[in-house]
C-alpha atoms as a PDB file:
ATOM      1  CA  UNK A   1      -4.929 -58.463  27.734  1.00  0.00           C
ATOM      2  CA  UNK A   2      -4.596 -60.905  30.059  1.00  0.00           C
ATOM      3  CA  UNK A   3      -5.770 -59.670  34.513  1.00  0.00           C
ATOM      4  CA  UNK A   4      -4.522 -60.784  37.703  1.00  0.00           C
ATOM      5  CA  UNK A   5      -5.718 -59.658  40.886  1.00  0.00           C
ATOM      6  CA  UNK A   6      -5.433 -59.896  44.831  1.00  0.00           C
ATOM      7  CA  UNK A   7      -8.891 -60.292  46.415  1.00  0.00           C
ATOM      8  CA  UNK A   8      -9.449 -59.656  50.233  1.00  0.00           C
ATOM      9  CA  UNK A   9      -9.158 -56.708  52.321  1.00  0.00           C
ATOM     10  CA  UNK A  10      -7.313 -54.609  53.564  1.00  0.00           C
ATOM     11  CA  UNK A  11      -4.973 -54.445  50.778  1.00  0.00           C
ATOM     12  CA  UNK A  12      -3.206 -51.102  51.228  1.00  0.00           C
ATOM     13  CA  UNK A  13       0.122 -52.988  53.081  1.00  0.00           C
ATOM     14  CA  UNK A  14      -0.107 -55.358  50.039  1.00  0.00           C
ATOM     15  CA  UNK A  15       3.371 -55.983  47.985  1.00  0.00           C
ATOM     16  CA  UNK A  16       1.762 -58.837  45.422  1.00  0.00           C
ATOM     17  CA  UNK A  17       0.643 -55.873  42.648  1.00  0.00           C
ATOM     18  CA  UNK A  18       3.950 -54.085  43.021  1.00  0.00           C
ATOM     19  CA  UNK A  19       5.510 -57.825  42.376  1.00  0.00           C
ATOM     20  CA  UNK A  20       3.427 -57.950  39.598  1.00  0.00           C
ATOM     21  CA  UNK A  21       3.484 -55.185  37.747  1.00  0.00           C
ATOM     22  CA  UNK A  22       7.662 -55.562  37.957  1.00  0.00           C
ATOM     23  CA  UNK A  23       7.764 -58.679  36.543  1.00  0.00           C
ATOM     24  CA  UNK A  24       5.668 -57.591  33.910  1.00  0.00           C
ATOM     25  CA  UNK A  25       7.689 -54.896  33.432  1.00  0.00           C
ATOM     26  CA  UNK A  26      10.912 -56.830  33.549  1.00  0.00           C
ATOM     27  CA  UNK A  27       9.842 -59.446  30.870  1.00  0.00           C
ATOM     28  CA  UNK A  28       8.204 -57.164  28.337  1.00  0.00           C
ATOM     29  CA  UNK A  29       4.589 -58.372  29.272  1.00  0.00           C
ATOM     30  CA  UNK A  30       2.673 -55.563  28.065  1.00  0.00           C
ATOM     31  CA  UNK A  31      -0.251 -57.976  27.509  1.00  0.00           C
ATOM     32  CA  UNK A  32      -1.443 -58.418  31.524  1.00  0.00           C
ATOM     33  CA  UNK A  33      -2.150 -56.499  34.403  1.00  0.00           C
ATOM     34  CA  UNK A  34      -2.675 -57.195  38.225  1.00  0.00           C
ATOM     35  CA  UNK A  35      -5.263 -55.008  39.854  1.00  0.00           C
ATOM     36  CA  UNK A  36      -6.287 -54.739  43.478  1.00  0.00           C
ATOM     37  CA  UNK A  37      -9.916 -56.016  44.371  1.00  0.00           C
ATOM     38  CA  UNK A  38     -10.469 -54.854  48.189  1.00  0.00           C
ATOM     39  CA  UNK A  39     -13.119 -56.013  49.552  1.00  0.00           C
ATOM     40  CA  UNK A  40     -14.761 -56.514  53.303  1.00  0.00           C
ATOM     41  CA  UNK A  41     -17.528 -59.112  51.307  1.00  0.00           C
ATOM     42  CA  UNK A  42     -16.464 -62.593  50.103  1.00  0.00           C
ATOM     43  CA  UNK A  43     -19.652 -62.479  48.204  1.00  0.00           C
ATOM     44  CA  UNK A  44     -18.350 -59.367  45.274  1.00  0.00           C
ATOM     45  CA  UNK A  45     -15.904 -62.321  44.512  1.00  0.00           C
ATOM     46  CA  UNK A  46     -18.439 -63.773  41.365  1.00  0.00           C
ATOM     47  CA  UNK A  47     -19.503 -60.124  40.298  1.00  0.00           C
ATOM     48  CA  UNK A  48     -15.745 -59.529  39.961  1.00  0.00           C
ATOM     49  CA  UNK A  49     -14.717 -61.908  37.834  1.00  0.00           C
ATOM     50  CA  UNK A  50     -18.186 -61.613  35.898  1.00  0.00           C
ATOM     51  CA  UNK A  51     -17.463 -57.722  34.973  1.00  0.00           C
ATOM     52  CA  UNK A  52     -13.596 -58.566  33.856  1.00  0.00           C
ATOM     53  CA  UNK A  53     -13.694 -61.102  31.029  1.00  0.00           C
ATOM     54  CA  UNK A  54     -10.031 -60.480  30.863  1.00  0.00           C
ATOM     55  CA  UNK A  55      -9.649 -61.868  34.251  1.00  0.00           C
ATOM     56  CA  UNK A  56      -7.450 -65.004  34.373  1.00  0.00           C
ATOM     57  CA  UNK A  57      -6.528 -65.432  38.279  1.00  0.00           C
ATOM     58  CA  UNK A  58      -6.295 -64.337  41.192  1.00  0.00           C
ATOM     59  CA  UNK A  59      -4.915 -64.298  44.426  1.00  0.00           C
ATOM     60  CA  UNK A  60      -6.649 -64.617  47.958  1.00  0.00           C
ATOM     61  CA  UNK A  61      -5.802 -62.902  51.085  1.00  0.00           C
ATOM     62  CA  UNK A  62      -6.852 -62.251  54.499  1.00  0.00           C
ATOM     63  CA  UNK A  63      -9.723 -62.856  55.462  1.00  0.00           C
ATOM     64  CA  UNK A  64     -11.151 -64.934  53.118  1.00  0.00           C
ATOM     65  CA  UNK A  65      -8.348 -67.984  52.855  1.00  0.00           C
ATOM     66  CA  UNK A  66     -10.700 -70.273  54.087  1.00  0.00           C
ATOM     67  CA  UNK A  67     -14.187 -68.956  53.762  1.00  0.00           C
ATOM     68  CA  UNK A  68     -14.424 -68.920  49.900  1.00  0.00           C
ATOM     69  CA  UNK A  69     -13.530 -72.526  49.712  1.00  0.00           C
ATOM     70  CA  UNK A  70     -17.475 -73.054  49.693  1.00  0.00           C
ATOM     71  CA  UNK A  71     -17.224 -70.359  46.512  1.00  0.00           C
ATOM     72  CA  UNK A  72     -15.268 -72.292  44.333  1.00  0.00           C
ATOM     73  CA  UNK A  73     -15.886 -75.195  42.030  1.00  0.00           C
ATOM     74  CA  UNK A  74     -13.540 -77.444  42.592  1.00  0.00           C
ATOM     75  CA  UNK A  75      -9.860 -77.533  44.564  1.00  0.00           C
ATOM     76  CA  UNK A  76      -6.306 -79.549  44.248  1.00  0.00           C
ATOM     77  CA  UNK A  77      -5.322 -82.034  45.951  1.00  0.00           C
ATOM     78  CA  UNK A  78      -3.129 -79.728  48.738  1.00  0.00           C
ATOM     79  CA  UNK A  79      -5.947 -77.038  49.185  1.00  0.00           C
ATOM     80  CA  UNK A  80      -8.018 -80.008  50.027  1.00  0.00           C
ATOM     81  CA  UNK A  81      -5.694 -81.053  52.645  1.00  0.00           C
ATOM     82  CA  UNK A  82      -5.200 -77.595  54.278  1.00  0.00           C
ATOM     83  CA  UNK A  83      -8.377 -76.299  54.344  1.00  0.00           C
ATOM     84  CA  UNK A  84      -7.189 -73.109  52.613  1.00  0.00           C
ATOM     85  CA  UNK A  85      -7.321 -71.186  49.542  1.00  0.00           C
ATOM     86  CA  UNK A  86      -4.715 -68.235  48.466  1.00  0.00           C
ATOM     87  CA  UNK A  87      -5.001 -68.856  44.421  1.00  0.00           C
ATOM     88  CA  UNK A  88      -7.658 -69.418  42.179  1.00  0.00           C
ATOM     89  CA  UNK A  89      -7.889 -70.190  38.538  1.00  0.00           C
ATOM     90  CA  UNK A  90     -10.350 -68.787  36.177  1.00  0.00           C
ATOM     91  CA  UNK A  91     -11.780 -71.199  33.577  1.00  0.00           C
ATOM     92  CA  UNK A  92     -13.748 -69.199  31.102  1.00  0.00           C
ATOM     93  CA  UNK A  93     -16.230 -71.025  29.311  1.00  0.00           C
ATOM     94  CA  UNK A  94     -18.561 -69.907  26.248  1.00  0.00           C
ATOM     95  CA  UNK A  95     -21.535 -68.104  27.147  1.00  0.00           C
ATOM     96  CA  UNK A  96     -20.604 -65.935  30.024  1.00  0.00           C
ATOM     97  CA  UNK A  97     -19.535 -68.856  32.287  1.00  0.00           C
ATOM     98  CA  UNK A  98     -16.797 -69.449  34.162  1.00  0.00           C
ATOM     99  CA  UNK A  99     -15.160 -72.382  36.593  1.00  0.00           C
ATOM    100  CA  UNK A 100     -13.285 -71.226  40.063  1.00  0.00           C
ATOM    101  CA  UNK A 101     -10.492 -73.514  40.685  1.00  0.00           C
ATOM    102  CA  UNK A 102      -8.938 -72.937  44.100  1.00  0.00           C
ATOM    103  CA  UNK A 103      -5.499 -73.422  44.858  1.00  0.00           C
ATOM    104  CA  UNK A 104      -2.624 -73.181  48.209  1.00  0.00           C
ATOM    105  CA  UNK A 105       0.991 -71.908  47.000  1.00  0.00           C
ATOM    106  CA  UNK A 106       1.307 -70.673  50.753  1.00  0.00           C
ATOM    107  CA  UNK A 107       2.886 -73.856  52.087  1.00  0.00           C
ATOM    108  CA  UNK A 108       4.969 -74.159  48.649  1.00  0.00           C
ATOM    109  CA  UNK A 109       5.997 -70.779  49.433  1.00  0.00           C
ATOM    110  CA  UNK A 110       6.871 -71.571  53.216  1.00  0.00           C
ATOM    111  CA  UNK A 111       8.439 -74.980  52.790  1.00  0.00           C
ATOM    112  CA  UNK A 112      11.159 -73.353  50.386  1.00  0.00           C
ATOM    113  CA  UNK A 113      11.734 -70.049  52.691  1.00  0.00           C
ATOM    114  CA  UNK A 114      12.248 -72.464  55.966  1.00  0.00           C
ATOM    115  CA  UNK A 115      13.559 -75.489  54.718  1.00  0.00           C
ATOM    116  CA  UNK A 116      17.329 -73.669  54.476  1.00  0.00           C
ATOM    117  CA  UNK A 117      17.295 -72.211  57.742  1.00  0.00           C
ATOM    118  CA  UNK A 118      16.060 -74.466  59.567  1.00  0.00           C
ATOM    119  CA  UNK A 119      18.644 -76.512  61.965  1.00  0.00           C
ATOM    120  CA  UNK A 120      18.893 -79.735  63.184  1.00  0.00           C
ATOM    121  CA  UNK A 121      17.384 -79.013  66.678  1.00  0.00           C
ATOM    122  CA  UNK A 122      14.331 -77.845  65.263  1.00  0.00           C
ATOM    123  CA  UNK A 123      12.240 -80.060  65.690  1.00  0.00           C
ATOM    124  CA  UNK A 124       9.307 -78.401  67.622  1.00  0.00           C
ATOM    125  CA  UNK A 125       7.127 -75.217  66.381  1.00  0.00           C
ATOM    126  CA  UNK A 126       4.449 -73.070  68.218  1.00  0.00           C
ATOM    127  CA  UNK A 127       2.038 -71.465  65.518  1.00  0.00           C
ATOM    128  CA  UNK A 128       0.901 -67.987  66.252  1.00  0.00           C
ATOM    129  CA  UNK A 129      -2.640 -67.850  65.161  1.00  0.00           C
ATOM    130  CA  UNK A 130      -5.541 -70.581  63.415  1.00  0.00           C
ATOM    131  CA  UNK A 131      -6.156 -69.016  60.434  1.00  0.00           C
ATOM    132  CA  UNK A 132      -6.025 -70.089  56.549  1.00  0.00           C
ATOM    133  CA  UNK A 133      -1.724 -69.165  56.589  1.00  0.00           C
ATOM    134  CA  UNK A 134      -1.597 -70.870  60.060  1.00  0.00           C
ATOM    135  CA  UNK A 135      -2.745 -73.873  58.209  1.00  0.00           C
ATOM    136  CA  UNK A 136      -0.555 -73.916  55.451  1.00  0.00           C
ATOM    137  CA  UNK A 137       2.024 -73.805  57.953  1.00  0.00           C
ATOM    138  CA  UNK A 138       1.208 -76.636  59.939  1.00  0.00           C
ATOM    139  CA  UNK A 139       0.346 -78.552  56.507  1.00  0.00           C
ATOM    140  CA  UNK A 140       4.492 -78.169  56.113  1.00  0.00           C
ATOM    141  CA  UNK A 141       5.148 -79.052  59.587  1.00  0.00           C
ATOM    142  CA  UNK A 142       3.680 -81.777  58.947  1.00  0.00           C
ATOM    143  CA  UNK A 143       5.361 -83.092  55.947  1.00  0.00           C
ATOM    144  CA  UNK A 144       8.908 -81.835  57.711  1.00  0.00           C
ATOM    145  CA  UNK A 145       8.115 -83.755  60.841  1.00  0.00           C
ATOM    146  CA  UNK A 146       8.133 -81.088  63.006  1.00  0.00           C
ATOM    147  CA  UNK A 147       5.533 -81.550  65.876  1.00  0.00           C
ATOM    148  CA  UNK A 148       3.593 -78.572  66.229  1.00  0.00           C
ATOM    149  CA  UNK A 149       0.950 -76.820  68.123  1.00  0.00           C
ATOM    150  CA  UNK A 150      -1.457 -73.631  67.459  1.00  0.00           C
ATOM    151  CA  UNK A 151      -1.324 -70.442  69.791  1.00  0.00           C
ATOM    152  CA  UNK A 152      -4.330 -69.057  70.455  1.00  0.00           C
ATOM    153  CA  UNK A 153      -5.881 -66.159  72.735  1.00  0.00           C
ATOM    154  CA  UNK A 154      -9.138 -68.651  73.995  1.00  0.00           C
ATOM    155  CA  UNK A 155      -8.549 -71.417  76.330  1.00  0.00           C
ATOM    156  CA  UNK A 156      -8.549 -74.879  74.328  1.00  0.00           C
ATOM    157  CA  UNK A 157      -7.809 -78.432  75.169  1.00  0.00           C
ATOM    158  CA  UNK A 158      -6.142 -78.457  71.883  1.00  0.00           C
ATOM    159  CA  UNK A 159      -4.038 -75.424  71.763  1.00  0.00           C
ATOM    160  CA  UNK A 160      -1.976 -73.539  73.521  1.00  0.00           C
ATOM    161  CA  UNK A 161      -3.000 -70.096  74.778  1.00  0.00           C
ATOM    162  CA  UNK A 162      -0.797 -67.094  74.955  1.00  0.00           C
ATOM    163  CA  UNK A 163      -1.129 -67.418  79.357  1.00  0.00           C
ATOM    164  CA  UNK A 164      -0.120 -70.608  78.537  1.00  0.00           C
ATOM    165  CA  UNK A 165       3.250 -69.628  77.626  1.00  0.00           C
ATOM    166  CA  UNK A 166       6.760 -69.518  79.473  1.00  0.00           C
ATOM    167  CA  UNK A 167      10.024 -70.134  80.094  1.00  0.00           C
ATOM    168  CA  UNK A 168       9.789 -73.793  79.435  1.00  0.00           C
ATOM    169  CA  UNK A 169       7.369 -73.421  76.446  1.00  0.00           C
ATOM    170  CA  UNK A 170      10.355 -71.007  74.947  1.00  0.00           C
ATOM    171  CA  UNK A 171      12.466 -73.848  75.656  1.00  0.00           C
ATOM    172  CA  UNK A 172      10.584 -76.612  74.265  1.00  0.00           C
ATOM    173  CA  UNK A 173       9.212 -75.084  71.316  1.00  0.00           C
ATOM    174  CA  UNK A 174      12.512 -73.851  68.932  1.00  0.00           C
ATOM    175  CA  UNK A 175      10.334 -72.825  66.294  1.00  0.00           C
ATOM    176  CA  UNK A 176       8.101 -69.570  66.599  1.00  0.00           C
ATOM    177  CA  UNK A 177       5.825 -68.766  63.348  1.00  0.00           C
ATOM    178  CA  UNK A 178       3.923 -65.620  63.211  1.00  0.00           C
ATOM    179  CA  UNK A 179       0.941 -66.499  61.202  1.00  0.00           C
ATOM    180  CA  UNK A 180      -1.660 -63.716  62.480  1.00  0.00           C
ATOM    181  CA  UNK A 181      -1.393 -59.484  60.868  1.00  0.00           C
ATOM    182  CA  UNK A 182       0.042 -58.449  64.607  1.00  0.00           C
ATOM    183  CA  UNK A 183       2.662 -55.925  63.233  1.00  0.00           C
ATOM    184  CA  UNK A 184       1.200 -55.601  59.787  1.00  0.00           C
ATOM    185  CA  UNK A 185       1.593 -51.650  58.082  1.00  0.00           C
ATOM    186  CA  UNK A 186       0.382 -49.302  59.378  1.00  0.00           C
ATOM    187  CA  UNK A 187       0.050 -50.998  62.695  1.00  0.00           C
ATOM    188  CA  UNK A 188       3.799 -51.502  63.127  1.00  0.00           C
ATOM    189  CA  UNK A 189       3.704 -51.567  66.812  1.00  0.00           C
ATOM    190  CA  UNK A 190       2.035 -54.201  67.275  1.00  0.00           C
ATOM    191  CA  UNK A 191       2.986 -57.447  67.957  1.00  0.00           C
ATOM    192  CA  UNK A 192       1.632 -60.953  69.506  1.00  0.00           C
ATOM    193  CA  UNK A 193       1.879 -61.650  73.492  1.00  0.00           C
ATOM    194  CA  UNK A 194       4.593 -63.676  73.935  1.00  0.00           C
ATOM    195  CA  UNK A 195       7.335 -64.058  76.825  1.00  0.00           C
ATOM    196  CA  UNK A 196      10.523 -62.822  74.428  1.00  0.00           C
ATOM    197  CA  UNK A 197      12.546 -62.631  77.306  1.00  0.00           C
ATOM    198  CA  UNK A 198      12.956 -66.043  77.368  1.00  0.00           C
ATOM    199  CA  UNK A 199      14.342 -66.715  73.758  1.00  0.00           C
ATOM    200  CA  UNK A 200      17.709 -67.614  72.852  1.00  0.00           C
ATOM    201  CA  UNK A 201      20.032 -68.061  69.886  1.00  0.00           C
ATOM    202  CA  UNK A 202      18.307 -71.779  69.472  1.00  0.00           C
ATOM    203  CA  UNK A 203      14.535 -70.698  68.771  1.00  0.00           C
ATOM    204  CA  UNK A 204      14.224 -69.772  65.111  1.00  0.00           C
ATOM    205  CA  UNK A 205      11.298 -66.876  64.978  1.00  0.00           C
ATOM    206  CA  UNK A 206       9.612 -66.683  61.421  1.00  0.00           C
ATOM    207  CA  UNK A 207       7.423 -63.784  60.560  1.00  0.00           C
ATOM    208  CA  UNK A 208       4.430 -64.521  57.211  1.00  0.00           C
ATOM    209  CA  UNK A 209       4.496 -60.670  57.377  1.00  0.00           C
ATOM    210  CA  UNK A 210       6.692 -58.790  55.526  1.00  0.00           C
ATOM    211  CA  UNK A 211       5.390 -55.161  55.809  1.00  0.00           C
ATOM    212  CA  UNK A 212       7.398 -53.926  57.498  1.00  0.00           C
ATOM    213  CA  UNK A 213      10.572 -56.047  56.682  1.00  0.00           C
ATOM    214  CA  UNK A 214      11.260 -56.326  61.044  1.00  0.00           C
ATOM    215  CA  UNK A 215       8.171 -56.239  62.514  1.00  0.00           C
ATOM    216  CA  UNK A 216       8.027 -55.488  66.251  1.00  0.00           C
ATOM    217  CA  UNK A 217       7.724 -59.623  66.778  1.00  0.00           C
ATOM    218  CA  UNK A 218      10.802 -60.305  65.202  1.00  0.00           C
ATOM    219  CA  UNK A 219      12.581 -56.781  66.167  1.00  0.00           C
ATOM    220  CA  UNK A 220      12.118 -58.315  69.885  1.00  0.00           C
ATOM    221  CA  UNK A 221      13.165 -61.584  69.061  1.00  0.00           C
ATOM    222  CA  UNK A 222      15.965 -60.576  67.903  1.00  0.00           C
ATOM    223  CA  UNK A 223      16.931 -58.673  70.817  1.00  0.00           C
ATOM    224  CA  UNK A 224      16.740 -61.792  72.626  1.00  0.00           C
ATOM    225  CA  UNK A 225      19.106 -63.676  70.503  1.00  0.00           C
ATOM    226  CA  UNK A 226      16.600 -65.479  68.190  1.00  0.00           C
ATOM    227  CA  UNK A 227      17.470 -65.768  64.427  1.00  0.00           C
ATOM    228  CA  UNK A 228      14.571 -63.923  62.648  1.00  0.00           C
ATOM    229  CA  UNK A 229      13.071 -64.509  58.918  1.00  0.00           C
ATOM    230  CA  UNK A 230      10.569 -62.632  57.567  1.00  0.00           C
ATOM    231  CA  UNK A 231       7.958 -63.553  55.111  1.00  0.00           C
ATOM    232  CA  UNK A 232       9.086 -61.354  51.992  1.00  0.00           C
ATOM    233  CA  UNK A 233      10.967 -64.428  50.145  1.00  0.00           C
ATOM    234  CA  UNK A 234       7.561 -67.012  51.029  1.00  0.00           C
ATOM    235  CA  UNK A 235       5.915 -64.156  49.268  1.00  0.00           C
ATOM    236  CA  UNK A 236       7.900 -63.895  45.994  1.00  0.00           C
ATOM    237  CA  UNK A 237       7.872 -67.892  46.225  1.00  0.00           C
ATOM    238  CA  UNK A 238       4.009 -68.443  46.065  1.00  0.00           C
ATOM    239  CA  UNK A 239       3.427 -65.634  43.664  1.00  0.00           C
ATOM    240  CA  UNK A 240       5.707 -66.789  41.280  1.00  0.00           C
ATOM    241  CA  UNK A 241       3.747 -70.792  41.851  1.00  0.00           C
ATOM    242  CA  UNK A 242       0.531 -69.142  41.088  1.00  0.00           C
ATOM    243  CA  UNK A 243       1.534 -67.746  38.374  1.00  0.00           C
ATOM    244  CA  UNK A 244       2.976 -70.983  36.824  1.00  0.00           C
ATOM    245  CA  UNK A 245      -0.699 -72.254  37.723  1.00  0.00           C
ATOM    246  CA  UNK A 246      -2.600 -69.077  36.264  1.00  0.00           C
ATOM    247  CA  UNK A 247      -0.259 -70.224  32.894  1.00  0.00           C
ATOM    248  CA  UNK A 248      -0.858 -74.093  32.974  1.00  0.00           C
ATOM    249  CA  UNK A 249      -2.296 -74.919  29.600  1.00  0.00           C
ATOM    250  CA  UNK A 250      -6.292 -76.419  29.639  1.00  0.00           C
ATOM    251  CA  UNK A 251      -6.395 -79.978  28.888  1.00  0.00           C
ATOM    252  CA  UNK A 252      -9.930 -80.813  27.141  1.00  0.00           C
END
């Protein structure tokens, strides 16, 4: 038997063991399962994988994207360069030991979900929220050209704070990614502070959540003319990449 799991917490609004255990289903894997490890402390992640031998990889979710980098032994090249962690890689190793290698299939994920809608006048984002997505995000951004800044509820010289926004930030900023749980199940009426009035068919308003499938941020942007994506096809997208890295054979 070969395990999967999804470490973080809360978990309940989940859809990555239901994704699982379907393709499993669908390709006669009776060999592995996915479990659910919720959690509120990054710390159970070692006495996890310790007490399930079977335990191959697993996925990482709020909030521990970025705080378990300091957890793992050793990341890739684009987890590096984000500052984030949503997969990780179980090396077992004779004795009891193990190796933690930490991975980011977010901004694989993202870069194939936006890349087809996007249009040629977007060229300028605003990214709701600074956390471990937020930075996959703006790792894509990056690598699209698309000048970007954060959106944040403190006052910074570096980003933008939700007062900060307006008419003319709505206008110069086309792009609108929803990075932070605002919305999430159950708390579907929820939704991050920004002036929707001023939106228009040209801004492009991307939601990473995708429980509910139109969460109030993208119900409300669409009643302002936006075009609205949410994040359920950047979620089948990075599951399936970590589970082409969970399957990469071990070169000795």
């Amino acid at each position: 038997m070969k395990r999967f799991g999804l470490f973080g917490h809360p978990l309940e609004h989940s859809y990555s063991k239901k994704f699982f255990q379907e393709k499993f289903q669908r390709e006669g894997r009776s060999d592995c399962a996915y479990e659910n490890y919720d959690t509120e402390n990054i710390y159970d992640l070692k006495q996890i994988v310790k007490d399930n031998p079977d335990l191959v990889g697993l996925n990482v979710t709020i909030p521990f994207k970025q705080d378990i980098i300091p957890m793992l032994d050793n990341l890739d090249d684009i987890s590096q360069k984000i500052g984030a962690v949503n997969t990780i890689r179980i090396n077992r190793q004779d004795g009891g030991k193990f190796e933690l290698h930490g991975y980011n299939t977010d901004a694989w994920g993202f870069e194939l979900a936006i890349r087809p809608i996007l249009r040629p006048h977007h060229r300028r984002a605003l990214i709701l929220g600074t956390g471990g997505s937020a930075k996959a995000v703006s790792f894509v951004f990056r690598k699209l050209n698309i000048e970007h800044f954060f959106v944040t509820r403190e006052e910074s010289r570096f980003h933008y704070s939700y007062a900060d926004l307006n008419a003319n930030t709505m206008k110069a900023f086309q792009v609108i990614v929803n990075t932070t749980p605002l919305g999430m199940y159950p708390n579907v009426n929820e939704c991050p502070n920004i002036p929707y009035e001023f939106l228009t068919h040209k801004n492009l308003c991307f939601d990473l959540i995708y429980n509910p499938a139109q969460t109030k941020f993208l119900e409300k942007s669409k009643e302002a003319g936006a075009f609205i994506h949410n994040g359920f096809r950047m979620l089948r997208l990075q599951a399936e990449k970590s589970w082409e890295i969970w399957n990469e054979p071990i070169y000795v």
